[in-house]
Protein backbone atom coordinates (compact mmCIF):
# COMPACT_ATOMS: atom_id res chain seq x y z
CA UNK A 1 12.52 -17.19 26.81
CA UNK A 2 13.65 -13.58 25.60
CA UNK A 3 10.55 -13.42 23.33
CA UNK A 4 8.16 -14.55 25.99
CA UNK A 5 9.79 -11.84 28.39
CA UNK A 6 9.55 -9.24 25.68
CA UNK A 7 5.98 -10.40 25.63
CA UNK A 8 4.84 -10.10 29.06
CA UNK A 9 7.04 -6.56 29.31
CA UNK A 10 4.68 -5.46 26.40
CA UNK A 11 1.49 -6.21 27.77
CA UNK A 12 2.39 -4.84 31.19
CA UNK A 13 2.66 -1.34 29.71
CA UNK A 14 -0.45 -1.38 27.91
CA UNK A 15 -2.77 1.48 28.62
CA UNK A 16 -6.06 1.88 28.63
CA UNK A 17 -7.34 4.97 28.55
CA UNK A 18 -11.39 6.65 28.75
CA UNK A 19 -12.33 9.97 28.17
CA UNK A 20 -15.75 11.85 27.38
CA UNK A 21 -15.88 14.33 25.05
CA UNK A 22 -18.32 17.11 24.27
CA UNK A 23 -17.70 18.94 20.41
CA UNK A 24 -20.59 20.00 18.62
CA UNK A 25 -23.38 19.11 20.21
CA UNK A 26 -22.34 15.24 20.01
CA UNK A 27 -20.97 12.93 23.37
CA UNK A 28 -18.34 11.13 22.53
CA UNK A 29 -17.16 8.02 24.88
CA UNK A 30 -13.45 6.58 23.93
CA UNK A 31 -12.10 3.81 25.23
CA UNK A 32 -8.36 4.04 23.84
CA UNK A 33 -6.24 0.94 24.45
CA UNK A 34 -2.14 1.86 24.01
CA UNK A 35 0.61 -0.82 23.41
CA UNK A 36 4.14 0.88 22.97
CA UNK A 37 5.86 0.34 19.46
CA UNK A 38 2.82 -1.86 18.21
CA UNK A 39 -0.73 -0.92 18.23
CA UNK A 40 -3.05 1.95 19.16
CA UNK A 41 -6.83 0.39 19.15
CA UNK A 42 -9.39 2.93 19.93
CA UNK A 43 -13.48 2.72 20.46
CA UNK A 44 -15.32 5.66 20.08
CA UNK A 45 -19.49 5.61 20.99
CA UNK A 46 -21.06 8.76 20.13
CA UNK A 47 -24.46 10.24 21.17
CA UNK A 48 -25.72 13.16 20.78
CA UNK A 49 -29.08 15.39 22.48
CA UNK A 50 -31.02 14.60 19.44
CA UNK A 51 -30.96 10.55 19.86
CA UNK A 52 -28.57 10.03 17.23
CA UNK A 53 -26.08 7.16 18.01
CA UNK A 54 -22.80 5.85 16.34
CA UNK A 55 -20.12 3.39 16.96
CA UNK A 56 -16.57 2.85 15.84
CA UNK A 57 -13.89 0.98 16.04
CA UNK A 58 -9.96 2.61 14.75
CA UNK A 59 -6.40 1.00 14.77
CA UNK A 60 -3.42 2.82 14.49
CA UNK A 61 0.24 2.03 13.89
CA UNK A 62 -0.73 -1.67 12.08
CA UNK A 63 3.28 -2.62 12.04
CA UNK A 64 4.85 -4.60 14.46
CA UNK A 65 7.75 -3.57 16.16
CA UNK A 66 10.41 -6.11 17.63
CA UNK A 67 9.09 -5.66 20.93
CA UNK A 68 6.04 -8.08 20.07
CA UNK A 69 6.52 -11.64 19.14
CA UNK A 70 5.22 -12.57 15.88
CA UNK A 71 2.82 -15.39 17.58
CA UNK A 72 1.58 -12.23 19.82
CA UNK A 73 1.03 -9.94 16.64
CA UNK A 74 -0.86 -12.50 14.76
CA UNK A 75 -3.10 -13.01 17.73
CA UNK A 76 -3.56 -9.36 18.34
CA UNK A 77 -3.90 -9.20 14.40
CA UNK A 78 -7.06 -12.16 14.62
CA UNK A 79 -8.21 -10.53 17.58
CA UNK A 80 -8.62 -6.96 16.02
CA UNK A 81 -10.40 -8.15 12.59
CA UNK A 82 -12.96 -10.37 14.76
CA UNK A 83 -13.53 -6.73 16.45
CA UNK A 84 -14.00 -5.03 13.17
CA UNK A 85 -15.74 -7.62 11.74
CA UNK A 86 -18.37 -7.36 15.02
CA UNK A 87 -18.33 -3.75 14.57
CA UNK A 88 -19.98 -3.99 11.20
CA UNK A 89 -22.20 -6.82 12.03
CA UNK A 90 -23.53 -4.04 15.28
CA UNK A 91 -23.98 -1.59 12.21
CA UNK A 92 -25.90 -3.88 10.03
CA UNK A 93 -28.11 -5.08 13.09
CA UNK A 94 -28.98 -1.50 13.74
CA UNK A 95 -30.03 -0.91 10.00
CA UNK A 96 -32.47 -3.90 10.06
CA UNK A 97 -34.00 -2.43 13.18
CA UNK A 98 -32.99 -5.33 15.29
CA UNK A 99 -31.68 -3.87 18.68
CA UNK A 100 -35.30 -1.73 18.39
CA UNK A 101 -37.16 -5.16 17.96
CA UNK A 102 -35.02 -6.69 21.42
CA UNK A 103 -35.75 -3.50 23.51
CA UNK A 104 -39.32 -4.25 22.80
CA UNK A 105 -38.92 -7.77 23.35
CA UNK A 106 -37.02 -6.75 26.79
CA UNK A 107 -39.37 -4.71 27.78
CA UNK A 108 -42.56 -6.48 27.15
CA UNK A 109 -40.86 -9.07 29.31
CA UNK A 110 -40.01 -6.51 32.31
CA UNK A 111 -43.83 -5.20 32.80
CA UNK A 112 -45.63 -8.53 32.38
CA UNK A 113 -43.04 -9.65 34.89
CA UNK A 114 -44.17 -6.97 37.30
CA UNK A 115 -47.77 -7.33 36.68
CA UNK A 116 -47.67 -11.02 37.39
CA UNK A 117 -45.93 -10.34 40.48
CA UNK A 118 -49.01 -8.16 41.17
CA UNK A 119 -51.92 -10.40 40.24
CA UNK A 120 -50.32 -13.67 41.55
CA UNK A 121 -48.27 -12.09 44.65
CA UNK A 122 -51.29 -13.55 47.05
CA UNK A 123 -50.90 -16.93 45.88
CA UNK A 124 -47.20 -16.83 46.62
CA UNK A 125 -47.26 -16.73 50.36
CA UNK A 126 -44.05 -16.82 52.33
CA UNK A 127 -41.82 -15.84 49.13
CA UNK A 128 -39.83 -12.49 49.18
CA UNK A 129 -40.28 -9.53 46.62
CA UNK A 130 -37.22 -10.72 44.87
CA UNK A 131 -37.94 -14.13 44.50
CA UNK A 132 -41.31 -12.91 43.23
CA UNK A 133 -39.89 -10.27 40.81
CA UNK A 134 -37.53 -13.09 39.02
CA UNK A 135 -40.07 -15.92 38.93
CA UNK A 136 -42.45 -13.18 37.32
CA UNK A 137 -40.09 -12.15 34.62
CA UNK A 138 -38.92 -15.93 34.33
CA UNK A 139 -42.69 -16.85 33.12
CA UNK A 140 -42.89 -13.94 31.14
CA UNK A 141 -39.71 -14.68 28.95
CA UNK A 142 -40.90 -18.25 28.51
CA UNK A 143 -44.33 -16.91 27.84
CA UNK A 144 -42.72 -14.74 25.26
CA UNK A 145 -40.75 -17.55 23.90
CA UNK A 146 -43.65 -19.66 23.21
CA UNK A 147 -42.08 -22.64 25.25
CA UNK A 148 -44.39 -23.13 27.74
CA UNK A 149 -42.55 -25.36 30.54
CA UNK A 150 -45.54 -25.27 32.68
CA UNK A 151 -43.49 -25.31 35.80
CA UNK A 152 -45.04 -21.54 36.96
CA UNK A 153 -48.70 -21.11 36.08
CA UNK A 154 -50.83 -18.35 37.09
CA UNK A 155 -53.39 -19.36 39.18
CA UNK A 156 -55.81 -16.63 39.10
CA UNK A 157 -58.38 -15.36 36.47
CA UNK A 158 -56.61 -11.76 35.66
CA UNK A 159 -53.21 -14.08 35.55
CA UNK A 160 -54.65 -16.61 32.84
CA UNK A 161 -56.06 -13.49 30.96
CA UNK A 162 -52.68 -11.93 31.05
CA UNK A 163 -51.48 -14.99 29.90
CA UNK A 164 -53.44 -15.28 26.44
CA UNK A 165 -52.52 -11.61 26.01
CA UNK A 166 -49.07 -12.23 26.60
CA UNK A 167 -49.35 -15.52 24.10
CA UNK A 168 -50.62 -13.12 21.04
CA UNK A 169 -48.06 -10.34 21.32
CA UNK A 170 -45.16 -12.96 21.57
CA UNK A 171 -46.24 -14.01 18.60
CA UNK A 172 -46.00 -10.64 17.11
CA UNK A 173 -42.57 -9.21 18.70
CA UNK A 174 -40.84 -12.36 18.91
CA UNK A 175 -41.47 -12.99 15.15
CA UNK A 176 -40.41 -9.82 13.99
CA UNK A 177 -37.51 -9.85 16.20
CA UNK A 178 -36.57 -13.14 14.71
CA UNK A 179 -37.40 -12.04 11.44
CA UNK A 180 -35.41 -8.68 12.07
CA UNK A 181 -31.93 -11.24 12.64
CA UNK A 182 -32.50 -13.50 10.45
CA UNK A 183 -32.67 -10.74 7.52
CA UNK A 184 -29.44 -8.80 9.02
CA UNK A 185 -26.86 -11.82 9.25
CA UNK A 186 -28.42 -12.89 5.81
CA UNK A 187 -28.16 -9.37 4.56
CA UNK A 188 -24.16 -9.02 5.94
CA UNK A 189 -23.38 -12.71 4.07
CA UNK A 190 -25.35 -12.17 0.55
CA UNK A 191 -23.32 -8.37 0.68
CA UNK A 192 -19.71 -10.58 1.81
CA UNK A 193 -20.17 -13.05 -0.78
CA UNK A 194 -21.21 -10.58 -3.45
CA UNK A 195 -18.16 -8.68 -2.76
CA UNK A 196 -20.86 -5.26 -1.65
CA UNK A 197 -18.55 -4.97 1.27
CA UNK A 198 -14.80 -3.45 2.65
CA UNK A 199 -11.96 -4.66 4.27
CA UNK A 200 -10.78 -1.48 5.44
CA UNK A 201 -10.15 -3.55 9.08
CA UNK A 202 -7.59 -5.84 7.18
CA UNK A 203 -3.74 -5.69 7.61
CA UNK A 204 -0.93 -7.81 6.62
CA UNK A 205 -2.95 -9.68 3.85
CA UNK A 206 -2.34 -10.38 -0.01
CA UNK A 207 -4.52 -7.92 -1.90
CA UNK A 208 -5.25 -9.13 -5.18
CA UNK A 209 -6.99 -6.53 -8.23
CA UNK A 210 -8.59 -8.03 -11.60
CA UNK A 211 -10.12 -11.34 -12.83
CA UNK A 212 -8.77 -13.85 -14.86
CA UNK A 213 -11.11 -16.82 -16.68
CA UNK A 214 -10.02 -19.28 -14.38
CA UNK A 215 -10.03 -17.19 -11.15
CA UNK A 216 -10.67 -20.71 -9.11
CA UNK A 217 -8.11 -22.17 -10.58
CA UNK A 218 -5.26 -19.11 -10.13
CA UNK A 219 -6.57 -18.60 -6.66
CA UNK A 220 -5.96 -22.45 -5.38
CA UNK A 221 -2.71 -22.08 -6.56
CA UNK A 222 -1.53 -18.92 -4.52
CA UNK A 223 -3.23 -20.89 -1.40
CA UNK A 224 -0.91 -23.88 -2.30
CA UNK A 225 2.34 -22.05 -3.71
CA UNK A 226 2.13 -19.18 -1.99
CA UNK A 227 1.29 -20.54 1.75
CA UNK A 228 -1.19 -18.16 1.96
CA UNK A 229 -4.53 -18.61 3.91
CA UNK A 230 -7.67 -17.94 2.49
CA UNK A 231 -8.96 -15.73 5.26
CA UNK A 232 -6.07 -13.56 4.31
CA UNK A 233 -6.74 -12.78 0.55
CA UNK A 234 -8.81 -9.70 -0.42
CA UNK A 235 -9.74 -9.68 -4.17
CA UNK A 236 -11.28 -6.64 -5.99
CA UNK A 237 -12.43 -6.94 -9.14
CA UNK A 238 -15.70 -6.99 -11.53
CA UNK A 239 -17.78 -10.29 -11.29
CA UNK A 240 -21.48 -10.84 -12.29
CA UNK A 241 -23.46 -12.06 -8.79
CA UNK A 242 -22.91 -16.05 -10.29
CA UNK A 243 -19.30 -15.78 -10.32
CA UNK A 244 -19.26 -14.80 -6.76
CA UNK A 245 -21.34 -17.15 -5.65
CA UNK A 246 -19.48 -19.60 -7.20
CA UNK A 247 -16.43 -18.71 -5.32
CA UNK A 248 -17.89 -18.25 -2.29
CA UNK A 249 -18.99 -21.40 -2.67
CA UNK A 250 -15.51 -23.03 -3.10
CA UNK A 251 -14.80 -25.26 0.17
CA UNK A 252 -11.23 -23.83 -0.29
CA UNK A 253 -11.99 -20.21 -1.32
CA UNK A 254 -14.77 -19.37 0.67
CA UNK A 255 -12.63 -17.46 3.56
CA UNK A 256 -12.01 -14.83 0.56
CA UNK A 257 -13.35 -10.93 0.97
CA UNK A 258 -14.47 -10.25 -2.27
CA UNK A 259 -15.34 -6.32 -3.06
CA UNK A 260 -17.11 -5.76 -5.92
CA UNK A 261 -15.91 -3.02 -8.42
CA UNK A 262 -13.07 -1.71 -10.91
CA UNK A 263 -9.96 -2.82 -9.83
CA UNK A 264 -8.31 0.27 -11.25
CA UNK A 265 -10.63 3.11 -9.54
CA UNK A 266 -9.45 4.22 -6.08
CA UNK A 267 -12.69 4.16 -4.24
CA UNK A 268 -12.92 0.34 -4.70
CA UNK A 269 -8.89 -0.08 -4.04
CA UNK A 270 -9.22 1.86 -0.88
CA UNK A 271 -12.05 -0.56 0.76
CA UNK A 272 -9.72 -3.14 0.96
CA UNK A 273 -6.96 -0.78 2.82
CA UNK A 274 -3.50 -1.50 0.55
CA UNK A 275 -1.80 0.65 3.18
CA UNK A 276 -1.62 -1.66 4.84
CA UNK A 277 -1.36 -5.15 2.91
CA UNK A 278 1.86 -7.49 3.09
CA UNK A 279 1.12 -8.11 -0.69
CA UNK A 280 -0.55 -6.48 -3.63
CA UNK A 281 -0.87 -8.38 -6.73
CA UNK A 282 -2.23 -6.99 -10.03
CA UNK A 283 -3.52 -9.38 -12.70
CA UNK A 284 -3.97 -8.62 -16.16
CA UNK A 285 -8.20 -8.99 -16.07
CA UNK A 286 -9.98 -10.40 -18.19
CA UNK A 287 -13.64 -9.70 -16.65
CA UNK A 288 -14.72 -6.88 -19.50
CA UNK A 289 -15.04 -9.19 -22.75
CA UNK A 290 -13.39 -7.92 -26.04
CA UNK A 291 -10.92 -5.99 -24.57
CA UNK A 292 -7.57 -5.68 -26.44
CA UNK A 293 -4.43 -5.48 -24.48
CA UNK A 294 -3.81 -2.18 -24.79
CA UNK A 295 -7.40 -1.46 -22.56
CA UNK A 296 -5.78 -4.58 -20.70
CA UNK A 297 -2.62 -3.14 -19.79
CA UNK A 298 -3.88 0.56 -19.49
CA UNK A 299 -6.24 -0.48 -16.68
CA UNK A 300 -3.08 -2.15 -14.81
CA UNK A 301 -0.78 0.93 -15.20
CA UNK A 302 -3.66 3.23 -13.87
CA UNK A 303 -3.71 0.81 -10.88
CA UNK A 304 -0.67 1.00 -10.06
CA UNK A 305 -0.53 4.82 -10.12
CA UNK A 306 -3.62 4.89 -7.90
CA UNK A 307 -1.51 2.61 -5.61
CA UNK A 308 1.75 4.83 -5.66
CA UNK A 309 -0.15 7.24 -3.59
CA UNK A 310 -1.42 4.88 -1.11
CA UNK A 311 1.39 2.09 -0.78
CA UNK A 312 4.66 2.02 0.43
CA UNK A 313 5.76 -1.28 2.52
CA UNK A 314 3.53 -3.93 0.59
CA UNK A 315 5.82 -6.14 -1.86
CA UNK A 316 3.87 -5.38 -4.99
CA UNK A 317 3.30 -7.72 -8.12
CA UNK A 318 1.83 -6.77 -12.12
CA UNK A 319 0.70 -8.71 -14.82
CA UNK A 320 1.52 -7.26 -18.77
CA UNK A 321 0.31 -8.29 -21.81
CA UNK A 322 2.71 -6.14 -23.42
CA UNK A 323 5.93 -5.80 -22.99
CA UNK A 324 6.24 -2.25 -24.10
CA UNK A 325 4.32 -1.08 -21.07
CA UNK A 326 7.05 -2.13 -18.72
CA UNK A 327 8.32 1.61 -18.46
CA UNK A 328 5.39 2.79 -17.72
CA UNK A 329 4.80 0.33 -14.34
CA UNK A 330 8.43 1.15 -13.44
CA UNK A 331 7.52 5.03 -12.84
CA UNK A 332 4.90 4.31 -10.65
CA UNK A 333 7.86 3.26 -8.52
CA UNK A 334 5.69 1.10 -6.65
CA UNK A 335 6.28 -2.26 -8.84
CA UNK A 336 8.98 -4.91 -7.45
CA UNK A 337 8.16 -7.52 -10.72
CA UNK A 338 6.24 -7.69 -13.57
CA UNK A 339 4.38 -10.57 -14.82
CA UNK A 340 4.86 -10.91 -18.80
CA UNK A 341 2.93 -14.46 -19.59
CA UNK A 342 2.74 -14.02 -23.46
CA UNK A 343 6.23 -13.40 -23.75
CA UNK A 344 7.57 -16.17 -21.28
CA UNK A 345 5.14 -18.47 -23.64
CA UNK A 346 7.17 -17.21 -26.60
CA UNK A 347 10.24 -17.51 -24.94
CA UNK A 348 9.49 -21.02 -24.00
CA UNK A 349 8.58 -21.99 -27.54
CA UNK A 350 12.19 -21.27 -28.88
CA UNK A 351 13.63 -23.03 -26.00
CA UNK A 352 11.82 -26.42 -26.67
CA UNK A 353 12.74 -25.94 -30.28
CA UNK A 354 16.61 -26.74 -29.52
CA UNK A 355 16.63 -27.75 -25.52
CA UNK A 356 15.49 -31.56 -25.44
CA UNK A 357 13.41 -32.00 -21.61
CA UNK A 358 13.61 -28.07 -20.52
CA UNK A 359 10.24 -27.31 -20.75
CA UNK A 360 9.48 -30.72 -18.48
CA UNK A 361 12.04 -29.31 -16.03
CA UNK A 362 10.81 -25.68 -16.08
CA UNK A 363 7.14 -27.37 -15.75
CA UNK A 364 8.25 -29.60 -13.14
CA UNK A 365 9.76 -26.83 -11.01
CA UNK A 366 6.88 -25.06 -11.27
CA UNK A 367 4.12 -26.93 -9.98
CA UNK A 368 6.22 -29.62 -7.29
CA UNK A 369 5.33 -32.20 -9.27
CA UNK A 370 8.93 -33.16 -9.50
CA UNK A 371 9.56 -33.32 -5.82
CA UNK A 372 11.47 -30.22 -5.94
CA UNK A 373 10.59 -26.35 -6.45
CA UNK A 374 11.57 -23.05 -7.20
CA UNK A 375 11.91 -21.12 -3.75
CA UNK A 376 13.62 -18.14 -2.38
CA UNK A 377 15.04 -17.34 1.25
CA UNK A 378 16.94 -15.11 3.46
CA UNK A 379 20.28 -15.49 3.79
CA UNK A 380 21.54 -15.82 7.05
CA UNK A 381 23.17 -12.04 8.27
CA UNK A 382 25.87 -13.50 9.23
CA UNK A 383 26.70 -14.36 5.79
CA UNK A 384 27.03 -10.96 4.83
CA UNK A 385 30.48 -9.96 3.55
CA UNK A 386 31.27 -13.57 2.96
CA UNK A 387 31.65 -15.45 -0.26
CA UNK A 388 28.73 -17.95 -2.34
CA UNK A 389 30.87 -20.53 -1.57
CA UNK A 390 31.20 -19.72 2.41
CA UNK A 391 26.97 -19.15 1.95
CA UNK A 392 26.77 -22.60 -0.29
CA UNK A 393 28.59 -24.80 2.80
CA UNK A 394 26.77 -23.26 5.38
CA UNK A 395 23.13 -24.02 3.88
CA UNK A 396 24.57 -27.48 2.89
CA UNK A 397 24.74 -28.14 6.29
CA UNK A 398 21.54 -26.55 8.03
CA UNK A 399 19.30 -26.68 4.59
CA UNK A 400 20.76 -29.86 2.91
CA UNK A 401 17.20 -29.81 0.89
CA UNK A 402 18.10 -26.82 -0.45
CA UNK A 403 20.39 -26.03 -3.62
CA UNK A 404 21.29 -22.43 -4.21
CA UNK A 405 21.65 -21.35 -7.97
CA UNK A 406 21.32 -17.77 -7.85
CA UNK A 407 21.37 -14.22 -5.69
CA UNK A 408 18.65 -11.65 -5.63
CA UNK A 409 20.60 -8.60 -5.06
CA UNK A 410 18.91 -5.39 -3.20
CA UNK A 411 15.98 -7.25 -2.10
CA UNK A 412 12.48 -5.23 -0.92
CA UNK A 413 11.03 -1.94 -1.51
CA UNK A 414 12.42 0.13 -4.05
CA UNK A 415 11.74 3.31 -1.85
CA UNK A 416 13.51 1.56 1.29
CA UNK A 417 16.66 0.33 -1.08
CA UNK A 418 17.05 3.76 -3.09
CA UNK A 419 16.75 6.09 0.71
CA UNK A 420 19.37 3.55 2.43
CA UNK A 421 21.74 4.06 -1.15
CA UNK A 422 21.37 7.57 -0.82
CA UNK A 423 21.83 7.77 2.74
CA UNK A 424 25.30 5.70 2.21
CA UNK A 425 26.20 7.59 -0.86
CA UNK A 426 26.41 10.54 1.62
CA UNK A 427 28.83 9.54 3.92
CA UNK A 428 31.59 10.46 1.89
CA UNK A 429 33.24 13.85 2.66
CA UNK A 430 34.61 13.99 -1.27
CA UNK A 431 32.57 16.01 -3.38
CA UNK A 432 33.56 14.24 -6.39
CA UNK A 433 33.14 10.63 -4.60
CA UNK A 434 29.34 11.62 -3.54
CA UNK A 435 28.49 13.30 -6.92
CA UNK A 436 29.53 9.48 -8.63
CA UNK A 437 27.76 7.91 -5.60
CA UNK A 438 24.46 9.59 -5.91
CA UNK A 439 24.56 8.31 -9.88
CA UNK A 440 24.48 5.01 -8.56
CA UNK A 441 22.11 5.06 -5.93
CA UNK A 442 20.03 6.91 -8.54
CA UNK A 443 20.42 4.15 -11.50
CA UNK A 444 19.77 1.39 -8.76
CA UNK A 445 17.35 -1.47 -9.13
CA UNK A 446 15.90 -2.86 -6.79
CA UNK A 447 15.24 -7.40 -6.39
CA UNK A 448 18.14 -8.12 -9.45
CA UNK A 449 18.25 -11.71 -10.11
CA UNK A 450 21.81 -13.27 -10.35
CA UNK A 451 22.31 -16.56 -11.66
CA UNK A 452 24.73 -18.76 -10.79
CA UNK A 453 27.29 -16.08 -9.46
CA UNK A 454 30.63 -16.82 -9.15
CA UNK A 455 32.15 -18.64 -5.92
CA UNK A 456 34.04 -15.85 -4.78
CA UNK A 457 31.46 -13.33 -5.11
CA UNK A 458 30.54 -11.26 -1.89
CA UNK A 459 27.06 -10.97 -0.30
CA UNK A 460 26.05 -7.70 -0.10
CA UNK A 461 23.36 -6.52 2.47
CA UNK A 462 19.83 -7.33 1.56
CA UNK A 463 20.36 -10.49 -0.62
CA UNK A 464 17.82 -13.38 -0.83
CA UNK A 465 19.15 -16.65 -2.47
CA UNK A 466 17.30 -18.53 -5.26
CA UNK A 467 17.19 -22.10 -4.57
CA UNK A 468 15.40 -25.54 -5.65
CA UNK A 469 13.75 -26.95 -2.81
CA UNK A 470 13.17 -30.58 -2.30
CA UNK A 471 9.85 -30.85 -1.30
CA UNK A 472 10.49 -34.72 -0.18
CA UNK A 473 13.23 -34.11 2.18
CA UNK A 474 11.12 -30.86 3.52
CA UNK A 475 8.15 -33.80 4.49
């Protein structure tokens, strides 16, 4: 009841706001809608003396506060793209000529419609001038349409010649308005599936950069592991027109925004909008054939410098071929994990040499197959300042499908973890205490894994527990 309340509070102090603007010679109409601590929308139509006309569509302040539900923010979230997405489809109907085509259309409609009410008005006795005027422009659009109902026929000779007159321009501006819409909505999907679009209208999705050989294949799995829709994945990277076709042709995949381009240059990364993404992930790609793993891992570093700039709340992801590049992601200060798939092969090698059934285990957790996975959650807040063992009761209790083997200590952003040490670390009045504070919060790492911790050991703020979730008991 408290977040419906908050809800309705919310919405009752939106705002909506018009003003007309005159700057340089252009007219600018916006239609700003307000909603305190969540979302500033704003439509701007602009016109100027010359003819020139433009449209746009802005959002501000994409993050949620706690005043809006989460059930509200994903609907305002859907609601906002379908805007966007209608914005672009206005744009694209406007390049193919389309609204130009329907004003002719309109008004070809409009005067036959008044010059039928002239010819035929004396063999309409008894009706008014408005039932006249909308019977005329009623046979005119159904002349125009080529339907031909026959229920209103003009009776006299100048009406029947207007008629065949009508007949042959229909089939001319009807045609080419048809043509004209056909050709834009095929135009906007060829350019969506070929990735020759943006997503700069996205927020909150998983933002993926690179290819690997078996992009199907990596992609089902993030649907399925990850719990993430399709709709919500926007993947930039360098395909030939087949391959994108090919996903877009996925019955699983096909809700993907693909942009075309290097997934390490910033003009491509900034189409799909990483400011604002809940996610970015950055795969070791494997689109440019022959490339060695130093070009590999080079191209990933310079993304994730190009992202520094941009990103600050998104929980980003790399892939490394090597090892020895690890440094290099960590300075970016923008990395929460790297990815290192060669040596976790390696590593799994030596395992199997003298661990009889680990690599079933590790490949059973993995994929589910098992019944169980390899999950993480948030701990309760209540459980912090208490012990693993207080935490490992509790969830045996509320989450009995749940088995906690491990602690991943400062948990999120490294810029939100590091200002929140250094924040603390200043409390102290001793100079000597906040000069040894400071160290820390300097040397401080941000999502350290703990396994197995011992019983007595204290949750600190911002600690997610690793667990092994039956997937049975969850069904």
């Amino acid at each position: 009841m408290k977040a419906i309340a908050s809800a309705f509070v919310s919405l009752l102090f939106i705002t909506i706001r018009t003003d007309l603007l005159f700057h340089t010679g252009w007219r600018h109409l916006i239609i700003c809608i307000e909603i305190p601590g969540a979302w500033d929308i704003r439509f701007k139509y602009m016109s100027t003396s010359k003819g020139n006309q433009g449209f746009s569509f802005k959002r501000a302040r994409p993050a949620f506060s706690g005043q809006m539900p989460s059930l509200i923010a994903r609907l305002l979230d859907r609601t906002l793209r379908s805007f966007s997405r209608a914005s672009d489809l206005i744009r694209q109907f406007d390049r193919e000529g389309v609204f130009l085509n329907l004003i002719l259309v309109l008004g070809l409609m409009v005067i036959f419609g008044f010059l039928f009410l002239a010819v035929e008005s004396r063999q309409q006795d008894g009706m008014s001038f408005l039932d006249m005027l909308v019977k005329g422009n009623y046979w005119a659009a159904v002349t125009l349409a080529t339907v031909g109902y026959g229920d209103i026929v003009p009776h006299t000779i100048a009406g029947r010649i207007m008629s065949i007159i009508l007949i042959f321009l229909a089939m001319g501006f009807v045609a080419l308005f048809t043509a004209n819409l056909t050709s834009a909505l095929t135009a906007k999907k060829i350019r969506e599936g070929r990735g020759l679009t943006n997503a700069r209208q996205y927020s909150n999705h998983l933002l993926i950069l690179g290819w690997k050989k078996h992009m199907s294949r990596v992609l089902e799995n993030i649907i399925v592991h990850g719990k993430v829709n399709s709709n919500d994945i926007v993947l930039v990277c360098s395909m030939t027109d087949e391959l994108a076709d090919e996903l877009q042709a996925h019955p699983k995949l096909s809700g993907i925004r693909l942009i075309k381009g290097s997934h390490y240059s910033e003009d491509h990364i900034m189409l799909a909008n990483p400011s604002r993404a809940a996610g970015i992930l950055i795969l070791a790609d494997e689109s440019s054939a022959g490339a060695s793993e130093f070009e590999i891992d080079s191209r990933t570093v310079m993304a994730a410098m190009i992202l520094s700039r941009h990103v600050r709340k998104a929980h980003v992801v790399a892939e490394l071929m090597d090892p020895a590049y690890e440094q290099y992601l960590k300075n970016t200060r923008i990395i929460d994990e790297i990815i290192f798939p060669k040596m976790y092969g390696r590593n799994l090698i030596s395992i199997s040499a003298t661990n009889i059934g680990i690599i079933n285990t590790l490949n059973a957790l993995m994929s589910g197959a098992g019944g169980s996975t390899l999950t993480t959650f948030t701990i309760p807040r209540s459980m912090t300042g208490k012990t693993v063992r207080e935490m490992r009761e509790l969830m045996s209790v509320e989450r009995p499908n749940l088995l906690v083997i491990g602690l991943i200590e400062n948990a999120g952003k490294y810029f939100d973890r590091k200002t929140e040490a250094i924040k603390e670390a200043q409390l102290t009045p001793d100079m000597q205490k906040l000069v040894e504070n400071l160290k820390k919060a300097k040397q401080l790492e941000n999502n350290t894994p703990w396994i197995n911790p011992p019983v007595d050991h204290v949750i600190q703020p911002h600690t997610l527990a690793i667990a092994i979730e039956s997937t049975e008991a969850r069904e």
